[in-house]
N, C-alpha and C. Protein backbone atom coordinates (compact mmCIF):
# COMPACT_ATOMS: atom_id res chain seq x y z
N UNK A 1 0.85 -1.16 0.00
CA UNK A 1 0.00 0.00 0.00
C UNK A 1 0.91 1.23 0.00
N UNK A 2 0.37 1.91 -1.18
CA UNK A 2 1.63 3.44 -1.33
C UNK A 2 0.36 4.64 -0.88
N UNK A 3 1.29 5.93 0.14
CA UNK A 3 0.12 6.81 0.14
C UNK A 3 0.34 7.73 -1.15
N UNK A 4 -0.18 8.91 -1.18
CA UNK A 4 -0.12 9.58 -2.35
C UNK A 4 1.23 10.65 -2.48
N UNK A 5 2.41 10.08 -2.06
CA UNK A 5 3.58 10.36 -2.33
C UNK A 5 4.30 9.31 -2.64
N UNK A 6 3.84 8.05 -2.43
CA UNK A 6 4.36 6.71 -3.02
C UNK A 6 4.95 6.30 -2.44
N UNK A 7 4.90 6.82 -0.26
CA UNK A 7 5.88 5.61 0.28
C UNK A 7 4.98 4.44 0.26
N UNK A 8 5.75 3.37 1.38
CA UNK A 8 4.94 2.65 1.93
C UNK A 8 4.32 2.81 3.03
N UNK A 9 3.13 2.47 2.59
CA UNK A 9 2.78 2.90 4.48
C UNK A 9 1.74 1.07 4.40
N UNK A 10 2.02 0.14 3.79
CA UNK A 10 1.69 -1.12 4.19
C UNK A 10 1.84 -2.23 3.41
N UNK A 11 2.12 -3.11 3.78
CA UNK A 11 2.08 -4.31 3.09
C UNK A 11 1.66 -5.54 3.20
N UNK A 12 1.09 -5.96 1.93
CA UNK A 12 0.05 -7.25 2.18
C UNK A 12 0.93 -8.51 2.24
N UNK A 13 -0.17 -9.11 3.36
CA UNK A 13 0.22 -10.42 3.86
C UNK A 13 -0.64 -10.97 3.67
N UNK A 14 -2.05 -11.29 3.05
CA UNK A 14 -3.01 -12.11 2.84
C UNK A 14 -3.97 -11.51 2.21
N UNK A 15 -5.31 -12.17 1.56
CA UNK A 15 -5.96 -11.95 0.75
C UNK A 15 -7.24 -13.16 1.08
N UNK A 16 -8.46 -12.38 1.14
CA UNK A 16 -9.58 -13.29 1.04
C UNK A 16 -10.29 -12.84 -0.43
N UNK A 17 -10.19 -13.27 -1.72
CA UNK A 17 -10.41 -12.85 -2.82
C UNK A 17 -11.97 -12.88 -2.97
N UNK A 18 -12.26 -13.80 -2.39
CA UNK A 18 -13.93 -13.93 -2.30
C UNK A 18 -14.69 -12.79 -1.47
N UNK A 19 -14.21 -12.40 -0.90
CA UNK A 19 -14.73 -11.02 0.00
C UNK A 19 -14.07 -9.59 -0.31
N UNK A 20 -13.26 -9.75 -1.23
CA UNK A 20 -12.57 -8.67 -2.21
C UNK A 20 -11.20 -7.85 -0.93
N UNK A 21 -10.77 -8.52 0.12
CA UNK A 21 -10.33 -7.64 1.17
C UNK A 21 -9.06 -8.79 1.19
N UNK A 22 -7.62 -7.61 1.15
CA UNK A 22 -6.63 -7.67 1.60
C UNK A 22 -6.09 -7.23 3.24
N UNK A 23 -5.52 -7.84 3.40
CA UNK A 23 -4.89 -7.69 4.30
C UNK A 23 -3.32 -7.05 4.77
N UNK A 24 -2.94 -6.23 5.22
CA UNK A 24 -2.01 -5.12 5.78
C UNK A 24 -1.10 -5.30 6.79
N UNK A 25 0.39 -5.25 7.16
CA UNK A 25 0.69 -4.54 7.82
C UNK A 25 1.84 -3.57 7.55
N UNK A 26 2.05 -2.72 8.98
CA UNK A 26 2.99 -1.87 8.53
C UNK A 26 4.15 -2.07 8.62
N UNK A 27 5.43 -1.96 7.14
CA UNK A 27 6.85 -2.52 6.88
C UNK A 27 7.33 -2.32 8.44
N UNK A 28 7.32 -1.42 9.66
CA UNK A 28 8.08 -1.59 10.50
C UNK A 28 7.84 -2.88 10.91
N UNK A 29 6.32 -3.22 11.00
CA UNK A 29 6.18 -4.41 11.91
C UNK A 29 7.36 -5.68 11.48
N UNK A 30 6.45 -5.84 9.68
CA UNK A 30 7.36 -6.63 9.33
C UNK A 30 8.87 -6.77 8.87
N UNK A 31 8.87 -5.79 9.10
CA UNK A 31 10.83 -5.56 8.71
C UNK A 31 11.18 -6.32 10.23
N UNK A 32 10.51 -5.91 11.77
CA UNK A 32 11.06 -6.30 12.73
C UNK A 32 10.58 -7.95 12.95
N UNK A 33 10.18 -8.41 12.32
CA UNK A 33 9.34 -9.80 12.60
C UNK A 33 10.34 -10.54 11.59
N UNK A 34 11.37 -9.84 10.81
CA UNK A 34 11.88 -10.79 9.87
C UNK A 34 13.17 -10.90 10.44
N UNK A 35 13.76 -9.63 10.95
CA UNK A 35 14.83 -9.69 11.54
C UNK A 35 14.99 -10.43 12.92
N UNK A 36 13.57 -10.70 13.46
CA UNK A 36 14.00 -11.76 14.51
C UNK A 36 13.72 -13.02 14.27
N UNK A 37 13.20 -13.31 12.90
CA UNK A 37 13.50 -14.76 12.81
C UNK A 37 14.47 -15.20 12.09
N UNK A 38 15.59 -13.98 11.47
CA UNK A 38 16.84 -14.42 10.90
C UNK A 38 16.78 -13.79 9.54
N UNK A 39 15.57 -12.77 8.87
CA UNK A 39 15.71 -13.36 7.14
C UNK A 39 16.01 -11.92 7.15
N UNK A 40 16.75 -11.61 6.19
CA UNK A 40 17.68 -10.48 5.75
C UNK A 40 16.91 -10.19 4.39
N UNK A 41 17.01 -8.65 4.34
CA UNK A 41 16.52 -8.18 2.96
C UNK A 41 17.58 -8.52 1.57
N UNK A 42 16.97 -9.16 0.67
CA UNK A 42 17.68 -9.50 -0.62
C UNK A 42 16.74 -8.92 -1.78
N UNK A 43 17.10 -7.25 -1.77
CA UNK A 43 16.15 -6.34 -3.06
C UNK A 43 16.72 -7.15 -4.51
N UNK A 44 16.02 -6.94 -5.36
CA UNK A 44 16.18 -7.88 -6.70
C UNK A 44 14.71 -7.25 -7.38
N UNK A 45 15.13 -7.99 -8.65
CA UNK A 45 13.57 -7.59 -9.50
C UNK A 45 12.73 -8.76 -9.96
N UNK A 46 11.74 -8.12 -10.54
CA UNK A 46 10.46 -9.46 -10.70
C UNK A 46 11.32 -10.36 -11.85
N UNK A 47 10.67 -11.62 -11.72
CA UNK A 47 10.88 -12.17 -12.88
C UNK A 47 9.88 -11.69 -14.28
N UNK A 48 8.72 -11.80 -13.82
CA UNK A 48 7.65 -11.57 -14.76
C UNK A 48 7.11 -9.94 -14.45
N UNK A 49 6.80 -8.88 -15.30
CA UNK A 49 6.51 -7.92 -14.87
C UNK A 49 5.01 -8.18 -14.49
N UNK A 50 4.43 -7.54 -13.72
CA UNK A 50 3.02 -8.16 -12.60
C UNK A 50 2.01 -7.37 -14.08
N UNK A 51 0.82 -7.70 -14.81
CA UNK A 51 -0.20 -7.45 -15.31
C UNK A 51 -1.30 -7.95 -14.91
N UNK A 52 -2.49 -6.98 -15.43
CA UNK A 52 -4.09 -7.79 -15.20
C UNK A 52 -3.96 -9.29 -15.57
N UNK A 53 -3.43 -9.64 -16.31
CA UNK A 53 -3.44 -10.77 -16.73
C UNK A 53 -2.73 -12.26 -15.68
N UNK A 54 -1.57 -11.67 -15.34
CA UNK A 54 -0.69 -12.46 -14.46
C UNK A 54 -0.70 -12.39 -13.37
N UNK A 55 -1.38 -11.26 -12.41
CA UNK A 55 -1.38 -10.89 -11.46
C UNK A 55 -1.30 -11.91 -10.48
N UNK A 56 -2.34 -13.19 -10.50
CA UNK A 56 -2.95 -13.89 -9.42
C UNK A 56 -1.45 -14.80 -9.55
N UNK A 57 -0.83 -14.95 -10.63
CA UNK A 57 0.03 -16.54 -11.01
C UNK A 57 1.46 -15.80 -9.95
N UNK A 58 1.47 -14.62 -10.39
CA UNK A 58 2.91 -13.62 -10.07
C UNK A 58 3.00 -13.77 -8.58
N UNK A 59 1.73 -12.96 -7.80
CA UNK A 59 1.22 -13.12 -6.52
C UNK A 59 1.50 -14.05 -5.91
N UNK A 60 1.31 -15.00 -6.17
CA UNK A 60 0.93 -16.74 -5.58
C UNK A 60 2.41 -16.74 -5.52
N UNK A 61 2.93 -16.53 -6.75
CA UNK A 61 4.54 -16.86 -6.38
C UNK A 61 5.35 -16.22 -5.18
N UNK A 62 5.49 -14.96 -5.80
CA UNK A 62 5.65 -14.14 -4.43
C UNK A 62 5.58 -14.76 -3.05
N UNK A 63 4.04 -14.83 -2.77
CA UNK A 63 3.64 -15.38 -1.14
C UNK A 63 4.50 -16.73 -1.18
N UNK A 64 4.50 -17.34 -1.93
CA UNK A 64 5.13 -18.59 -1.68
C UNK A 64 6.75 -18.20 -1.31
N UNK A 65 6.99 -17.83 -2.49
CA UNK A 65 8.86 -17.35 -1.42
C UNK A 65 9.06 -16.62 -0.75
N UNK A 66 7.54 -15.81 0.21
CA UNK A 66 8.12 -14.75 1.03
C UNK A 66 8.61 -13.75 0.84
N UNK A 67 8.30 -13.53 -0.58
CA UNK A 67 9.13 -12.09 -1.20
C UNK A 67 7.98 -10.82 -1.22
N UNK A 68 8.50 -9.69 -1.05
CA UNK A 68 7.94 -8.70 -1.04
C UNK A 68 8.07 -7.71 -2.13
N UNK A 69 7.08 -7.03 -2.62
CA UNK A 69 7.20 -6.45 -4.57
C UNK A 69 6.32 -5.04 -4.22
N UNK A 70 6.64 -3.73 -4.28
CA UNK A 70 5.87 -2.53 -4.19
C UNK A 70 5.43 -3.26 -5.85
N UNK A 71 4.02 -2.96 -5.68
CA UNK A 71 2.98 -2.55 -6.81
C UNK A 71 2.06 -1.41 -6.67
N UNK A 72 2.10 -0.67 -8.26
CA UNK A 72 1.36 0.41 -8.13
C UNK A 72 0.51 -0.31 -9.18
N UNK A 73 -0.88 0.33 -9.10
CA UNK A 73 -1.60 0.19 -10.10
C UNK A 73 -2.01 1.46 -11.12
N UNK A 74 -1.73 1.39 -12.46
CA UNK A 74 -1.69 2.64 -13.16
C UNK A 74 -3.40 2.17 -14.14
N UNK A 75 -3.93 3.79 -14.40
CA UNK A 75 -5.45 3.59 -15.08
C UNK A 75 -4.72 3.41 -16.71
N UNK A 76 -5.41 2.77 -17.31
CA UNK A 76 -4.54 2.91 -18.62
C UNK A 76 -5.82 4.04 -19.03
């Protein structure tokens, strides 16, 4: 979640797609929840760039390795 200067002010950790609602918290929390279970930041880039199209396949991946990806969404 970016506010309207484009930091972060949250990041998703879950998703109930059927009820259209994500779920949030804020990078301090999780920056401090990673550093006490050992995992160190490793910035890098997507493999696939994230589209309407790929979104859910890209996502899924993501959550699965625990990786974290700022997404903006642009209106075409």
């Amino acid at each position: 979640m970016l506010d309207s200067r484009g930091r972060v002010v949250g990041v998703t950790i879950a998703e109930a797609p059927r009820r259209g609602r994500i779920y949030t918290t804020a990078p301090e929390a999780l920056a401090e929840t990673l550093t006490r279970v050992g995992v160190a930041a490793a910035p890098g880039r997507l493999d696939d760039p994230i589209t309407v199209e790929n979104y859910g396949r890209v996502a899924d991946a993501l959550r699965r390795d625990l990786r974290v990806a700022q997404v903006m969404c642009l209106r075409r």
